[in-house]
Protein backbone atom coordinates (compact mmCIF):
# COMPACT_ATOMS: atom_id res chain seq x y z
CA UNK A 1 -8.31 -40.89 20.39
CA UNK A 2 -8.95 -36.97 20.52
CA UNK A 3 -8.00 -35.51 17.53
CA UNK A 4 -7.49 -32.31 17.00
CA UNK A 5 -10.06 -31.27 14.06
CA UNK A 6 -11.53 -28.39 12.25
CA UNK A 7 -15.44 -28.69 10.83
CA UNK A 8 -17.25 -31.92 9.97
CA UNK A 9 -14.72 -32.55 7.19
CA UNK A 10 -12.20 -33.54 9.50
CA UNK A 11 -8.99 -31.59 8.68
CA UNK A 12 -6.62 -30.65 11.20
CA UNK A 13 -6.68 -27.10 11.97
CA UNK A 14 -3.98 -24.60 9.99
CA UNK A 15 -2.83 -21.40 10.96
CA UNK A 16 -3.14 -18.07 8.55
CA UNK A 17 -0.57 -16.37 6.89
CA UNK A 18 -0.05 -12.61 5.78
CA UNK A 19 1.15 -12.18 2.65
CA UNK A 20 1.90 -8.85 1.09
CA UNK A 21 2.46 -7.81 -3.01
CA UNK A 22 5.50 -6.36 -2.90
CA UNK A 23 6.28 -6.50 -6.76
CA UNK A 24 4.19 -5.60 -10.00
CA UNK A 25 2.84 -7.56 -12.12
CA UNK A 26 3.41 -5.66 -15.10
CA UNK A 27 4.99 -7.61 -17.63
CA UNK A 28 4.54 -10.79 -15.79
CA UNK A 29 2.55 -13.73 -17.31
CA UNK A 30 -1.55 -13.93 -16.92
CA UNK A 31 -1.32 -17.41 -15.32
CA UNK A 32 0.51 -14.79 -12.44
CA UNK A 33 -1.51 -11.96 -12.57
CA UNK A 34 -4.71 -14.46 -11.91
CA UNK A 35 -2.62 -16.10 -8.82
CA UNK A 36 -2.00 -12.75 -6.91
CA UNK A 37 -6.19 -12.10 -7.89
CA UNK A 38 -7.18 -15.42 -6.07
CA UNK A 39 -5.02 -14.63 -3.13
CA UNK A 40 -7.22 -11.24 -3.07
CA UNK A 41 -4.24 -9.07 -4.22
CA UNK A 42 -4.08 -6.76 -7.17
CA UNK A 43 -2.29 -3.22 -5.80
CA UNK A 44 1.20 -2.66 -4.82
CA UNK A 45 1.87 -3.25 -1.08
CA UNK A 46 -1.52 -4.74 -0.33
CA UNK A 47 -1.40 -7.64 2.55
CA UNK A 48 -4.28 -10.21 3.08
CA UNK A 49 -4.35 -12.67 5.44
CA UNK A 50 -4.92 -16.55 4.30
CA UNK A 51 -5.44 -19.16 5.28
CA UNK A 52 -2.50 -21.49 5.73
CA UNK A 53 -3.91 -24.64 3.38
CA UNK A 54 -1.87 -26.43 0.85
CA UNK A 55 -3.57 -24.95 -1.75
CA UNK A 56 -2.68 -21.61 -0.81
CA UNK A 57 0.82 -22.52 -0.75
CA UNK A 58 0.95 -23.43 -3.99
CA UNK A 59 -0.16 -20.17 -5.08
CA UNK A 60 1.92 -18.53 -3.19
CA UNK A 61 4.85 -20.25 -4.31
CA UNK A 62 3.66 -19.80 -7.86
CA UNK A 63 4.57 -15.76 -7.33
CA UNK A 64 6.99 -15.98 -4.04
CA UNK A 65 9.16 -13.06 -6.39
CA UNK A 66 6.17 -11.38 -6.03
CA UNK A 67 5.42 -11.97 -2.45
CA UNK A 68 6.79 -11.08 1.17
CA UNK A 69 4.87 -14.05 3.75
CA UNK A 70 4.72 -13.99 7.37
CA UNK A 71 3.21 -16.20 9.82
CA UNK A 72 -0.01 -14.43 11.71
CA UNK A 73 0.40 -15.09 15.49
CA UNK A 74 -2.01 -16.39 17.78
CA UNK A 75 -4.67 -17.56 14.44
């Protein structure tokens, strides 16, 4: 019956994921220029490290072309 959960909301704990801008966003649409903002990106060859939630998935999927992701170890 243990369960492995995060917080009083009960989620299961996610990992965190790197993700780094790798491509402009000049000349892209706003809708993308507003997703690499929210993921805390806005300069070329930035990285922040996210947390790995479905939401932030979809983001990132949203710009992938604009993207380079890697798994953090050990979070």
């Amino acid at each position: 019956m243990s369960e492995d959960r995060s917080g009083s909301e009960g989620r299961a704990v996610r990992g965190k994921l790197k993700i780094t801008q790798i491509g402009s966003p000049i000349g892209r649409p706003a809708d993308q220029r507003a997703t690499l903002v929210c993921l805390g990106l806005n300069k070329m060859h930035r990285s922040r490290i996210v947390d790995d939630t479905p939401a932030n998935r979809g983001r990132i999927e949203k710009v992938r072309h604009l993207l380079r992701v890697e798994p953090v170890e050990g979070a």
